[in-house]
N, C-alpha and C. Protein backbone atom coordinates (compact mmCIF):
# COMPACT_ATOMS: atom_id res chain seq x y z
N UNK A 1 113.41 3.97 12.14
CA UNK A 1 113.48 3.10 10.99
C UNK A 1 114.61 3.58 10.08
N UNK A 2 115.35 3.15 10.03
CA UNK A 2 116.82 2.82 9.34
C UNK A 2 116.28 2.49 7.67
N UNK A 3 115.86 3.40 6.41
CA UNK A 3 115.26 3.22 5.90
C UNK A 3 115.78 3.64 4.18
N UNK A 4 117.01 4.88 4.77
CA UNK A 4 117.70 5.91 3.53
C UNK A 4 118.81 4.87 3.63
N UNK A 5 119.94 4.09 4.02
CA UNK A 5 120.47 2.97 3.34
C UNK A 5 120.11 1.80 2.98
N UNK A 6 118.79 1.48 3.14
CA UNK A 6 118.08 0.24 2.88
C UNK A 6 118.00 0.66 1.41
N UNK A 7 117.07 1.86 1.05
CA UNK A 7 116.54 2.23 0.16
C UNK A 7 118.24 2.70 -1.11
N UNK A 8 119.20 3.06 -0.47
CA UNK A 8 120.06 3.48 -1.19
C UNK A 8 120.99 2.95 -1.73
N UNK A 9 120.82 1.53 -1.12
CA UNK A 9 121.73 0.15 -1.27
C UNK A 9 121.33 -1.01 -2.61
N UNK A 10 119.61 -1.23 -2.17
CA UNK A 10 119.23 -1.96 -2.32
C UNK A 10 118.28 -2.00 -3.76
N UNK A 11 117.44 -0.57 -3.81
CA UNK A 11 116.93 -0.21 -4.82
C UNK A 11 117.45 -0.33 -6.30
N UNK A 12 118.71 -0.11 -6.18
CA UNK A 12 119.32 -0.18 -7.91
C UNK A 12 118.71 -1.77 -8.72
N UNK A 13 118.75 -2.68 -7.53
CA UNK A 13 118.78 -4.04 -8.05
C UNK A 13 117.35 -4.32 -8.06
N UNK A 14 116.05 -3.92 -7.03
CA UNK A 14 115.30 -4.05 -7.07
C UNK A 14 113.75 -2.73 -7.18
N UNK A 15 113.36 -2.93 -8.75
CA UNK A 15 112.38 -2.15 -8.36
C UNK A 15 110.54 -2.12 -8.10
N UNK A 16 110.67 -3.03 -7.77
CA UNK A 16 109.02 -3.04 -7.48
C UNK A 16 109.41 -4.39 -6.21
N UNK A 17 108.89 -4.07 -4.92
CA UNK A 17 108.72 -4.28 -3.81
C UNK A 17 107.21 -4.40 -3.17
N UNK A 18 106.80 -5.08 -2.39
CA UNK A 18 105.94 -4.98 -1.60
C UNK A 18 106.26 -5.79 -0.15
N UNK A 19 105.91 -4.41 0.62
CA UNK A 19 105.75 -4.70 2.18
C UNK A 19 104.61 -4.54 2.86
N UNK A 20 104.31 -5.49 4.00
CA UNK A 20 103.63 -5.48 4.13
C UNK A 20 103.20 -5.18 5.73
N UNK A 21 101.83 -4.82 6.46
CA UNK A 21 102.11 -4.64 7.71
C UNK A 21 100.53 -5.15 8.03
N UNK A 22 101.21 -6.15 9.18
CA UNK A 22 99.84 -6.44 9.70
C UNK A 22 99.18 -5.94 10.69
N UNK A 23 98.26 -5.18 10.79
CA UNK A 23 97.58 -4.34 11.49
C UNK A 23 96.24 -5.19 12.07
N UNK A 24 95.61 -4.50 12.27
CA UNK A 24 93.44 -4.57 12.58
C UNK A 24 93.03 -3.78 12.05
N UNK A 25 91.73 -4.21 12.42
CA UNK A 25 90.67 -3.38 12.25
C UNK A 25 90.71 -2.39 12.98
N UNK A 26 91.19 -2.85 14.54
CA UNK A 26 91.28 -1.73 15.14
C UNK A 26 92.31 -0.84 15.38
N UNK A 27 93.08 -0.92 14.27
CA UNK A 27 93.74 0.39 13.80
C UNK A 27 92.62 1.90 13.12
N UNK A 28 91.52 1.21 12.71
CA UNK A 28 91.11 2.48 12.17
C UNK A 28 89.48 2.30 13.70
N UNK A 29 88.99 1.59 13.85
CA UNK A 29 87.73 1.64 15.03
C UNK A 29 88.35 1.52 16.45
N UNK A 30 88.08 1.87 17.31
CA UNK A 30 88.19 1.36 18.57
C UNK A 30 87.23 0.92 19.16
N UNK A 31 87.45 -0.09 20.22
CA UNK A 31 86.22 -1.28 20.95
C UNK A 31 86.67 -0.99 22.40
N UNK A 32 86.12 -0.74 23.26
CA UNK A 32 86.51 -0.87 24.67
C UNK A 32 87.16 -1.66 25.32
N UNK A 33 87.88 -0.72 26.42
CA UNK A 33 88.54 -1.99 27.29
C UNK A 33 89.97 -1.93 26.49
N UNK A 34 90.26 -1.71 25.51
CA UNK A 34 91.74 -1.88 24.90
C UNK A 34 92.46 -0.55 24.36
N UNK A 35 92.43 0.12 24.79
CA UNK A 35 93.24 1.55 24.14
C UNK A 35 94.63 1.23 23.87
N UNK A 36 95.13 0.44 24.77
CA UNK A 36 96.78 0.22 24.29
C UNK A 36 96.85 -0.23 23.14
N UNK A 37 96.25 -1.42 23.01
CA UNK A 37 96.22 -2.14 21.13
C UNK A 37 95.81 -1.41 20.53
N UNK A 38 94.49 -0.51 20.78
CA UNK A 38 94.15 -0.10 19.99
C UNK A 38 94.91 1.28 19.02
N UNK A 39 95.45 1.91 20.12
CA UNK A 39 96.80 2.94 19.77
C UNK A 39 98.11 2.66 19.12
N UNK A 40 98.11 1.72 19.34
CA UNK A 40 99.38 0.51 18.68
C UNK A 40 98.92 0.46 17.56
N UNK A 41 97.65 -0.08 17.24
CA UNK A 41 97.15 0.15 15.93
C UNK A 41 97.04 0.76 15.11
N UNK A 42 96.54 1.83 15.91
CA UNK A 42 96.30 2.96 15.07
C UNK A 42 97.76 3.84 14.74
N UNK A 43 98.76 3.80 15.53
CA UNK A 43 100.11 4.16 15.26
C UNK A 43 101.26 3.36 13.68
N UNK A 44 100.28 2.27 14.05
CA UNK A 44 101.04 1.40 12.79
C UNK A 44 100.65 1.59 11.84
N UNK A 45 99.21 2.11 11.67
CA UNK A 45 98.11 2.66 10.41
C UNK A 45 98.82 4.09 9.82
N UNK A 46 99.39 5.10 10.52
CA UNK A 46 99.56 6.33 10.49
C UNK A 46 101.09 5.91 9.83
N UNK A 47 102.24 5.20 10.61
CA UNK A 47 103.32 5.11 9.95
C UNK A 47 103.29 4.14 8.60
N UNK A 48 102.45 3.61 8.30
CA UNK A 48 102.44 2.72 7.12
C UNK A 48 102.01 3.58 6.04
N UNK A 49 101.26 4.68 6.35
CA UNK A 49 100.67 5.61 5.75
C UNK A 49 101.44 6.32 5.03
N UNK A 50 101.97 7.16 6.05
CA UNK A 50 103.18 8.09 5.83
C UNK A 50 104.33 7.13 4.43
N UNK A 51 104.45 5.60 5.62
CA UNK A 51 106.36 5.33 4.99
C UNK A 51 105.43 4.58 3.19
N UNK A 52 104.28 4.58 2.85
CA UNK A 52 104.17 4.29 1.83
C UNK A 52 104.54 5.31 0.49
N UNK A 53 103.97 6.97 1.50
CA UNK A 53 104.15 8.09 0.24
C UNK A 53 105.44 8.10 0.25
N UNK A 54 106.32 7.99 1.19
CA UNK A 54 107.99 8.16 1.02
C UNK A 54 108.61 6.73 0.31
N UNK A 55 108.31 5.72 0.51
CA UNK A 55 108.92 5.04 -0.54
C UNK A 55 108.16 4.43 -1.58
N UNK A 56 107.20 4.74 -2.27
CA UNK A 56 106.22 4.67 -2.88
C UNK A 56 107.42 4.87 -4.76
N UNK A 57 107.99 6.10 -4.35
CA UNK A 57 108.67 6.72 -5.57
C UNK A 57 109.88 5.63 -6.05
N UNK A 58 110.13 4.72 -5.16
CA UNK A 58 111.39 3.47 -5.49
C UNK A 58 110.60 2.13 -5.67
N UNK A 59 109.18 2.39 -5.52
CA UNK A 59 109.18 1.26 -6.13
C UNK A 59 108.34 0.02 -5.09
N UNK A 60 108.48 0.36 -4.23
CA UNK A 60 107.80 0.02 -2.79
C UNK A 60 106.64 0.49 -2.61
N UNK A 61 105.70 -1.14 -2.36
CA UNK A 61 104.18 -0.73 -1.90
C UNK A 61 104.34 -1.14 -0.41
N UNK A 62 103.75 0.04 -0.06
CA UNK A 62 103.31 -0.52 1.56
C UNK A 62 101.44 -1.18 1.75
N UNK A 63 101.51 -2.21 1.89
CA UNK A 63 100.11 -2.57 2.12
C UNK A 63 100.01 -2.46 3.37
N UNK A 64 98.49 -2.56 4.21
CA UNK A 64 98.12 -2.80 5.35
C UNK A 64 97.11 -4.23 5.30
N UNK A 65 97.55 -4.90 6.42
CA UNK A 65 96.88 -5.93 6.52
C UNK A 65 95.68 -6.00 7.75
N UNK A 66 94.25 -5.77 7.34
CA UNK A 66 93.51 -5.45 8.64
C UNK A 66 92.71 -6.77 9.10
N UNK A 67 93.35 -7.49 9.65
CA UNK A 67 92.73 -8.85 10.12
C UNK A 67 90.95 -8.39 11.32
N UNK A 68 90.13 -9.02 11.02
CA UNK A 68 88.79 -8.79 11.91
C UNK A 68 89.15 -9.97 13.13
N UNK A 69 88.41 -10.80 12.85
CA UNK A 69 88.39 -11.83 13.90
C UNK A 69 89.30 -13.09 13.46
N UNK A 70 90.44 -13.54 14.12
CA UNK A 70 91.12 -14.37 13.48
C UNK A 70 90.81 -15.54 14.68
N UNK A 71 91.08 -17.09 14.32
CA UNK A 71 91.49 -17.77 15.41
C UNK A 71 93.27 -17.95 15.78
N UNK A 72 93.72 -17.57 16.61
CA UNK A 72 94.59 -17.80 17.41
C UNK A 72 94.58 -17.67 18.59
N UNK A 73 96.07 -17.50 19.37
CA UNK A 73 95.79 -17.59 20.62
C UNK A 73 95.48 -15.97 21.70
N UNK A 74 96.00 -15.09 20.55
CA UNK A 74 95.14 -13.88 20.80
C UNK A 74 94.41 -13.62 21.90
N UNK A 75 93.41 -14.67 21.06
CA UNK A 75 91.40 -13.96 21.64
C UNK A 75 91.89 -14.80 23.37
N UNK A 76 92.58 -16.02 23.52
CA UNK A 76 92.79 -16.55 25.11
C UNK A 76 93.17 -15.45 25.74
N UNK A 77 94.31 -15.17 25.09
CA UNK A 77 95.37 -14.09 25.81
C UNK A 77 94.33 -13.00 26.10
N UNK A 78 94.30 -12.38 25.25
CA UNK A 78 93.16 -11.10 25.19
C UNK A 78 92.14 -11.40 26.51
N UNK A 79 91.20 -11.79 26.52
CA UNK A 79 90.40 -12.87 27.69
C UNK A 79 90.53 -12.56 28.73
N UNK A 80 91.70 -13.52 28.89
CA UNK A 80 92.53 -13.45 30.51
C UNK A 80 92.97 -12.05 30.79
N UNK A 81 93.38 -11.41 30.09
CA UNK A 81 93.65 -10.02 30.47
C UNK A 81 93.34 -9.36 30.82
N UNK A 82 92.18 -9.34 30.07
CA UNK A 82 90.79 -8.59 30.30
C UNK A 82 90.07 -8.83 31.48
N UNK A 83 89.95 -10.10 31.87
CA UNK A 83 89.62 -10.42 33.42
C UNK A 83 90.18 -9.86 34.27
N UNK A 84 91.59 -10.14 34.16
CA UNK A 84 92.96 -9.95 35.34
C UNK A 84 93.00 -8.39 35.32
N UNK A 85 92.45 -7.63 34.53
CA UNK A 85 93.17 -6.22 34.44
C UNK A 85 92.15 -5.16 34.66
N UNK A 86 90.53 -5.76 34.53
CA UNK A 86 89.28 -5.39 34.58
C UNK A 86 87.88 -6.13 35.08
N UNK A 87 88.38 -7.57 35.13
CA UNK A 87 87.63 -7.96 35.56
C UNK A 87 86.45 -7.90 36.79
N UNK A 88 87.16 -7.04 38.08
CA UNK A 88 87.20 -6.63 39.27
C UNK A 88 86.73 -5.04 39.06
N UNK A 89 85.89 -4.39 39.79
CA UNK A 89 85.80 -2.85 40.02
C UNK A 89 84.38 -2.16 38.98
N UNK A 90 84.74 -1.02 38.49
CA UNK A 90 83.70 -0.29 37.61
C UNK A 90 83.32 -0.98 35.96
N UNK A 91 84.60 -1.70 35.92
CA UNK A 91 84.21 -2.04 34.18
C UNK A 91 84.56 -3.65 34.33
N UNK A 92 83.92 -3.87 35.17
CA UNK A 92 83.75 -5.38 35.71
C UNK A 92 82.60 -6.17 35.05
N UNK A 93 81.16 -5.81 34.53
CA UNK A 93 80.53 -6.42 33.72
C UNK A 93 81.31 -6.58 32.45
N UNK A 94 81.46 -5.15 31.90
CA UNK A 94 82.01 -4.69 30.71
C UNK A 94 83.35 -5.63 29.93
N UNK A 95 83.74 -5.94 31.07
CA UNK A 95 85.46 -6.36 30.57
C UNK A 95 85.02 -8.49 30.49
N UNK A 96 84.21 -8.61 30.96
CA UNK A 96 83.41 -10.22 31.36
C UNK A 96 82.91 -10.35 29.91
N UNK A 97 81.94 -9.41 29.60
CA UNK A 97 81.20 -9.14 28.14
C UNK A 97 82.01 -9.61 27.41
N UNK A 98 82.91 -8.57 27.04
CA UNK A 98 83.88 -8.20 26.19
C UNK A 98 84.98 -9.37 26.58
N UNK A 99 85.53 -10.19 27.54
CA UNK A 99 86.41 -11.35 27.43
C UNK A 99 85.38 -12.80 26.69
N UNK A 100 84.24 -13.12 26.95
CA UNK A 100 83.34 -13.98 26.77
C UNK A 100 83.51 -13.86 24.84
N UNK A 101 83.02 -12.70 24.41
CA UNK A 101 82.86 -12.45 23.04
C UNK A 101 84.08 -12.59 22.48
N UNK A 102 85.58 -12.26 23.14
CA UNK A 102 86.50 -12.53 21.90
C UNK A 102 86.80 -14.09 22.20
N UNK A 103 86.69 -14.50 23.32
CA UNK A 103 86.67 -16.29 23.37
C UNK A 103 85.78 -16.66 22.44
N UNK A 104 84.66 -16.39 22.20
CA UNK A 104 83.24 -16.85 21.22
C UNK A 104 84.02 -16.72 19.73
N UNK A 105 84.37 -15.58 19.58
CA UNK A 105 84.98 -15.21 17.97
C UNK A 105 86.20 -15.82 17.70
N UNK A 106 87.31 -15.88 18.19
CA UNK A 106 88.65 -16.34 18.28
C UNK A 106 89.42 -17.55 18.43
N UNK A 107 88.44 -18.70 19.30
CA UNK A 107 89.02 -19.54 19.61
C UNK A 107 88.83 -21.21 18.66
N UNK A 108 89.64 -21.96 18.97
CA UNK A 108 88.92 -23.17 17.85
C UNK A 108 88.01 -23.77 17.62
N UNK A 109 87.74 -23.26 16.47
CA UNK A 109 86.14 -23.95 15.64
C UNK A 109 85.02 -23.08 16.12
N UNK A 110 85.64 -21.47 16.27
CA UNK A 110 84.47 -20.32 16.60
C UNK A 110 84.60 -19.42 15.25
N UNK A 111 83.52 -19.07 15.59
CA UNK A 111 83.15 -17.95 14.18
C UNK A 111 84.26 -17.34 13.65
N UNK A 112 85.81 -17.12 13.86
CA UNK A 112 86.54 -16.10 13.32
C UNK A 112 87.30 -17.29 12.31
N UNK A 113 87.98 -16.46 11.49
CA UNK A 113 88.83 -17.05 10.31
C UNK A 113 90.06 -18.01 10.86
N UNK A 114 90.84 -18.77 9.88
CA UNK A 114 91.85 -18.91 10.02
C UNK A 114 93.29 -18.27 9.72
N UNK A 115 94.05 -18.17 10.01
CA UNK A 115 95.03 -17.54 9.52
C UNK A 115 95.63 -17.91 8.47
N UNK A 116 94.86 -18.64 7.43
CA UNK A 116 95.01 -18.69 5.89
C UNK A 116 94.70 -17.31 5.15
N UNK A 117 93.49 -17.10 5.73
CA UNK A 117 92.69 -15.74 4.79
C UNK A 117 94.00 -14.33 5.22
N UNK A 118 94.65 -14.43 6.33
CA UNK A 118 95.60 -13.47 6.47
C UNK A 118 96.98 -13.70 5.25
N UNK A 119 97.52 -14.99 5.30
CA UNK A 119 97.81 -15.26 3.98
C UNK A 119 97.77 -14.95 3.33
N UNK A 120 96.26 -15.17 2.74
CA UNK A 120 96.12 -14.63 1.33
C UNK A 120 95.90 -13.52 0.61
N UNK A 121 95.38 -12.99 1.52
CA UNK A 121 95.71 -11.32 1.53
C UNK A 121 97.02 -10.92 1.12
N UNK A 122 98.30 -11.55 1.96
CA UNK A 122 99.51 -10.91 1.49
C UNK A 122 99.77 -11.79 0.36
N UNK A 123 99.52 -12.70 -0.17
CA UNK A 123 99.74 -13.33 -1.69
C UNK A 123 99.42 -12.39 -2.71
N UNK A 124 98.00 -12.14 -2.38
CA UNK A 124 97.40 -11.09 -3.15
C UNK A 124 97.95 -9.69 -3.50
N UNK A 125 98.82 -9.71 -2.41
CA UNK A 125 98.80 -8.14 -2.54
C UNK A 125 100.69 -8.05 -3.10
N UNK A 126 100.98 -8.93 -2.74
CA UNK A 126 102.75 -9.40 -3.26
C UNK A 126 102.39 -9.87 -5.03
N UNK A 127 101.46 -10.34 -5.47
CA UNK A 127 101.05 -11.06 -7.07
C UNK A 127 100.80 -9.32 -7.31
N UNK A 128 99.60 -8.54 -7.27
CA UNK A 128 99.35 -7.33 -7.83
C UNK A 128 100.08 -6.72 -8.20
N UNK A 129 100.14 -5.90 -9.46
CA UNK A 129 100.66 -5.19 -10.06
C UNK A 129 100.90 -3.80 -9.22
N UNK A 130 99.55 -3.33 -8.80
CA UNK A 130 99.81 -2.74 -8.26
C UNK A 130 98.65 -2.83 -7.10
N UNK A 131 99.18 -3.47 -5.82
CA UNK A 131 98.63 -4.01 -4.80
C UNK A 131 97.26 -2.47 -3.95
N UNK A 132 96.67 -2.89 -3.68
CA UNK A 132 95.34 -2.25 -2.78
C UNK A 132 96.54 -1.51 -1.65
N UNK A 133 96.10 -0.75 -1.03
CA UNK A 133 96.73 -0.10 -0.03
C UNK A 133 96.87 -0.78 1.38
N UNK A 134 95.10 -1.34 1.36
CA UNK A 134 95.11 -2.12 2.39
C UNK A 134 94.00 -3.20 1.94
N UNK A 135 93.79 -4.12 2.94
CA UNK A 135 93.30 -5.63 2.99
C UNK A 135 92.50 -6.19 4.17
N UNK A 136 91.21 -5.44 3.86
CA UNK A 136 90.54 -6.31 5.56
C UNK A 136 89.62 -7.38 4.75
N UNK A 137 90.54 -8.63 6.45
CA UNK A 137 90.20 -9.49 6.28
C UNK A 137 89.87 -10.50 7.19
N UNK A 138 88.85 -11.53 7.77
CA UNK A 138 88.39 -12.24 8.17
C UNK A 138 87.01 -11.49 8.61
N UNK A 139 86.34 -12.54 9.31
CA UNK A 139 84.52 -12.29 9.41
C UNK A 139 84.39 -10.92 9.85
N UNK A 140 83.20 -9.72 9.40
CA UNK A 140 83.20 -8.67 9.74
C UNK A 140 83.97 -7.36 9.46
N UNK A 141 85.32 -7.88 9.35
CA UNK A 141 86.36 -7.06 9.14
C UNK A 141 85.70 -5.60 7.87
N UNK A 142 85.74 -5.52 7.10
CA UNK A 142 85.19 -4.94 6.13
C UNK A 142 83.64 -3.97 6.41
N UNK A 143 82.68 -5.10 7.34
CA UNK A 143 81.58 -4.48 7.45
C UNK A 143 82.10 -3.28 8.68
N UNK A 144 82.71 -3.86 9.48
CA UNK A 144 82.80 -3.03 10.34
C UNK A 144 83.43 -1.78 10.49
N UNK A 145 84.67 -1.80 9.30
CA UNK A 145 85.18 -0.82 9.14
C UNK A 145 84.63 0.10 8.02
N UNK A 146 83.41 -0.07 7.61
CA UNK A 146 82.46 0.52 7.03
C UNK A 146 81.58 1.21 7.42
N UNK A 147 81.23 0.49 9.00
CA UNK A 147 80.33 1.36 9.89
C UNK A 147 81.32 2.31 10.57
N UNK A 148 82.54 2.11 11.14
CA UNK A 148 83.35 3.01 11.94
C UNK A 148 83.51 4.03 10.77
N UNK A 149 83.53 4.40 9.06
CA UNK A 149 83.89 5.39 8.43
C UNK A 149 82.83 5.77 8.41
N UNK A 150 81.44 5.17 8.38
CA UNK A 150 80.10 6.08 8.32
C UNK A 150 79.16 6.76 8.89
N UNK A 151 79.32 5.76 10.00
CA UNK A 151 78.24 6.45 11.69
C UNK A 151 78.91 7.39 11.77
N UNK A 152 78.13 8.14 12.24
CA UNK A 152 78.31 9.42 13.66
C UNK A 152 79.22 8.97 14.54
N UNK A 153 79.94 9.55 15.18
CA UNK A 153 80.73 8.66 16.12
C UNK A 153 80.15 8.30 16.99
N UNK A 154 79.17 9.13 17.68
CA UNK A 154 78.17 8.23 18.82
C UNK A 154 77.73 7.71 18.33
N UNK A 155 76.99 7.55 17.19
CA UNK A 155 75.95 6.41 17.10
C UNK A 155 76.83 4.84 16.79
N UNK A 156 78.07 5.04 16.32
CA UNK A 156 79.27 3.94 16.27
C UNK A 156 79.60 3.45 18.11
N UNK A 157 79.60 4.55 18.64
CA UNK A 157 79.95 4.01 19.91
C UNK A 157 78.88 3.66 20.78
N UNK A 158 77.98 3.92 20.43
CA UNK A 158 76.58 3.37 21.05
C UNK A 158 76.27 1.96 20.76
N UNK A 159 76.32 1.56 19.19
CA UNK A 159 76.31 0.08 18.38
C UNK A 159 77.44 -0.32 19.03
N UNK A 160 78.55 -0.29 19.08
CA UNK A 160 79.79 -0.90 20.09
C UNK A 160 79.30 -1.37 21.27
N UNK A 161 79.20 -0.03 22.44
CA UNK A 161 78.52 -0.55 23.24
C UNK A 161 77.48 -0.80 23.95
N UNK A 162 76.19 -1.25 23.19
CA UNK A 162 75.04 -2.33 23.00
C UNK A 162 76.10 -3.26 22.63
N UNK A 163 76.50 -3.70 22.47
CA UNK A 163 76.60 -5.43 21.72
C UNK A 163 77.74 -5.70 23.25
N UNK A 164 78.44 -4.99 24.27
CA UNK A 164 79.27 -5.26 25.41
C UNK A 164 78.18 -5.13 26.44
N UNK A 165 77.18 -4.89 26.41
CA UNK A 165 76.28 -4.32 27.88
C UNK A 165 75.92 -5.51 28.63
């Protein structure tokens, strides 16, 4: 990230900034079956972290944006993947479970949000004076990342997986 002439150019003219990064939930929980996203996630959580205390002093908020269940095309994609990549072998119930449920949450006119409430989150957090760090948002989002900071970790990964079995 190309970040000390951005900051050395640009700052004189502007001082109060907000950036923003859209993350998950599962940047801070992990759910089975996805370690790549979920590491992706959690990698984007750690550098948003970091690049907020470093440019924090010019004037720049870094928010995080932790979307729960959104509808797009995601939860399809996600799905099919999950079939094609697991569907077959040892985590062959598991990955069926777990494709069925993000089709249920994700897709149109299912329980997850629209990508308004992701919106408005960054409205919110671009209007604030001085914006929240981060922003979870759509169905669950919040509860869940409430249980991933409070359980035990087994007893978090046990409630995880009960609800895939």
């Amino acid at each position: 990230m190309r970040l000390k002439g951005v900051i050395d150019e640009g700052m004189p003219r502007h001082r109060s900034l907000v950036r923003d990064r859209a993350s998950s939930i599962a940047g801070e929980i992990a759910l089975p079956l996805g370690s790549w996203y979920v590491a992706a996630k959690h990698a984007l959580e750690a550098l948003s972290d970091r690049l907020r205390m470093e440019v924090g002093q010019f004037g720049i908020n870094v928010v995080i944006i932790q979307p729960g269940i959104i509808r797009t095309e995601f939860g399809a994609t996600s799905a099919e993947q999950l079939r094609d990549f697991s569907g077959d072998g040892a985590y062959r119930d598991m990955a069926n479970t777990m494709a069925n449920r993000v089709e249920i949450g994700s897709g149109p006119d299912q329980e997850g949000s629209g990508g308004e409430v992701v919106a408005e989150a960054i409205r919110r957090a671009i209007e604030a004076d001085l914006p929240d760090t981060r922003y979870a948002v759509g169905p669950m989002a919040e509860h869940m990342l409430r249980l991933g900071r409070t359980l035990p970790d087994r007893a978090f990964d046990e409630m995880v997986l009960g609800a895939v079995r």
